[in-house]
Protein backbone atom coordinates (compact mmCIF):
# COMPACT_ATOMS: atom_id res chain seq x y z
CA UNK A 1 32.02 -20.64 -1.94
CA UNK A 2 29.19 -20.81 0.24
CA UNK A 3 26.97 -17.62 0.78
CA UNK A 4 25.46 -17.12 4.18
CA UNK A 5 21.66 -16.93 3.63
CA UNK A 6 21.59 -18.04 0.28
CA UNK A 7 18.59 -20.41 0.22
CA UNK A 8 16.67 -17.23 2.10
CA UNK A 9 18.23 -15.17 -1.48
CA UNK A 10 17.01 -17.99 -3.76
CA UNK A 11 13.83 -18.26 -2.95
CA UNK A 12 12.70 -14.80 -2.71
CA UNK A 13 14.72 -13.11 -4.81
CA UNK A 14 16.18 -10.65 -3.24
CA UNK A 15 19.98 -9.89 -1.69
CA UNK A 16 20.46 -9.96 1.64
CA UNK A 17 21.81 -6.40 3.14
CA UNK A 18 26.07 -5.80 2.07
CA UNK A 19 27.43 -4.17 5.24
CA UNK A 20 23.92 -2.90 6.32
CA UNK A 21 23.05 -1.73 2.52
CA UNK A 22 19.66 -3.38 0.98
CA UNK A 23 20.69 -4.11 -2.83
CA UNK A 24 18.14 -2.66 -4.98
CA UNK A 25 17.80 -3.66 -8.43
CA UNK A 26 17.25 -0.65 -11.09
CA UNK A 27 16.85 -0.80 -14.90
CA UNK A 28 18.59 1.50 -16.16
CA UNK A 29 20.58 1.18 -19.01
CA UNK A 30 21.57 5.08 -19.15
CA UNK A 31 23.89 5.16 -16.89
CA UNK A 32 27.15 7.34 -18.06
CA UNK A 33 30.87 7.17 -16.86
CA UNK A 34 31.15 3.51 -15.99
CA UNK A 35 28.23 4.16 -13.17
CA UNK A 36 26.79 0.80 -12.28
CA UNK A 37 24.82 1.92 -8.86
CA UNK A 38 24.41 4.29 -5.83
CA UNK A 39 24.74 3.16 -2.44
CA UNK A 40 23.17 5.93 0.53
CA UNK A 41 21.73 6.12 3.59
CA UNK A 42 18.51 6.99 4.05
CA UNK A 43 19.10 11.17 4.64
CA UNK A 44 20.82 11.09 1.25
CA UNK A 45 16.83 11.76 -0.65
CA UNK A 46 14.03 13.56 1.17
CA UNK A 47 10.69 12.06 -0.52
CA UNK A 48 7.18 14.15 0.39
CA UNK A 49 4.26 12.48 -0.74
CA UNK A 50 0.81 13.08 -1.09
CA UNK A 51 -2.73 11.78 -1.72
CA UNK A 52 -4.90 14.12 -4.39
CA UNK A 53 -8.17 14.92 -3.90
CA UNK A 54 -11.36 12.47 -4.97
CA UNK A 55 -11.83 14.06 -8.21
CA UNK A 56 -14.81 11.75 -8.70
CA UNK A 57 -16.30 13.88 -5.38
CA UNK A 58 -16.02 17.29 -6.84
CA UNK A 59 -20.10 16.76 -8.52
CA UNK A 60 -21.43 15.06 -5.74
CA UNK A 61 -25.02 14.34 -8.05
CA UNK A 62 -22.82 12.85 -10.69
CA UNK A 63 -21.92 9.74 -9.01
CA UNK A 64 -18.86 7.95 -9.13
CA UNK A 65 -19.63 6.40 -12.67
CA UNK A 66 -19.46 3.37 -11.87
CA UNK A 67 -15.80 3.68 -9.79
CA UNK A 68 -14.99 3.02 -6.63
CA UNK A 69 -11.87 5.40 -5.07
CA UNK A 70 -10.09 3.93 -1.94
CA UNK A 71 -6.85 4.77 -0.40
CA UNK A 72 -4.27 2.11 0.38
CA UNK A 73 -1.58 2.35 2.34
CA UNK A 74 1.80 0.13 2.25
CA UNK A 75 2.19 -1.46 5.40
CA UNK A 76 5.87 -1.37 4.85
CA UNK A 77 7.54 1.58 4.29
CA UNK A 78 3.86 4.07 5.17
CA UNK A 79 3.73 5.17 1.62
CA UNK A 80 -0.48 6.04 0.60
CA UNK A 81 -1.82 6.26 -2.77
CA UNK A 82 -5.47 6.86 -4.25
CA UNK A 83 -6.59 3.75 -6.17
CA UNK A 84 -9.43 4.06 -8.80
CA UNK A 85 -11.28 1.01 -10.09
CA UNK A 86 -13.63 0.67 -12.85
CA UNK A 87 -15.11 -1.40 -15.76
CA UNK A 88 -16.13 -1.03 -18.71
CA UNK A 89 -18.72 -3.43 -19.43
CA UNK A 90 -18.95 -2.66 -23.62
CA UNK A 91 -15.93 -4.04 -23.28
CA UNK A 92 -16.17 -6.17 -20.99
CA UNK A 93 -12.92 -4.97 -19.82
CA UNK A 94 -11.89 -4.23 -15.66
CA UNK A 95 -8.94 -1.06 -14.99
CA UNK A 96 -7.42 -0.19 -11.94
CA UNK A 97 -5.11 2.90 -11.57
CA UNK A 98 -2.92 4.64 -9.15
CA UNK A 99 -2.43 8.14 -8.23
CA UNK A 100 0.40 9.57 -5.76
CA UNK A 101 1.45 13.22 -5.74
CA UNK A 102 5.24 13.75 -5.07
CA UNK A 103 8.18 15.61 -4.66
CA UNK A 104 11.95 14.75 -4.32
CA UNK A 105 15.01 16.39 -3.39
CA UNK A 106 18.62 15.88 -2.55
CA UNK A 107 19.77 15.40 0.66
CA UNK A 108 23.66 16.53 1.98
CA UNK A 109 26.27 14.61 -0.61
CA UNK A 110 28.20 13.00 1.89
CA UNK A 111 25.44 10.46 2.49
CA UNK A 112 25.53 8.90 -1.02
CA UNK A 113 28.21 7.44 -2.93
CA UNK A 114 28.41 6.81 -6.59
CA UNK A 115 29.69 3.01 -7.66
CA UNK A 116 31.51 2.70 -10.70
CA UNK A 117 33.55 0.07 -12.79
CA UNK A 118 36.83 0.02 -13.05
């Protein structure tokens, strides 16, 4: 059986949309109740997020201790975080780290279906 698109799936990876729902992969092995995955539409989760503040800004004189804070933004889905970057040179060791502040919360039930084995 042929699948329409499938060199498009092999080489990146990823499924191609199932009657207009994007496959997501998740690893989670928790899952209770023969539960393999949840299929919604995008009203099903409200998602608020946030940048925090440039902690490294708060004592101006201090500097940034050898740091550098930026804020990048996903092109795709709009999504900004703060990333910090900095090195440790007794180490000889480079770290990079991301902050987000967020909060979550359940849309109507009707938009979101639970998909379980039989």
């Amino acid at each position: 059986m042929a699948i329409q698109g499938s060199g498009e799936a092999i080489r990146t990876g990823l499924l191609p949309p199932v009657h207009g729902l994007q496959p997501i992969e998740c690893q989670n092995e928790s899952w209770a109740n023969n539960i393999e995955g949840f299929a919604a539409v995008p009203s099903a989760l409200c998602l608020a997020t946030g940048v925090p503040i440039d902690y490294s800004q708060v004592f101006p004189e201090v500097g940034s201790g050898g740091g550098a804070v930026s804020i990048v933004t996903d092109a795709e889905i709009g999504i900004s975080v703060m990333q910090v970057k900095w090195v440790d040179h007794k180490l000889a060791d480079a770290s990079m780290r991301l902050a987000i502040m967020y909060g979550v919360a359940r849309g109507p039930v009707t938009h979101g279906v639970l998909l379980k084995s039989q």
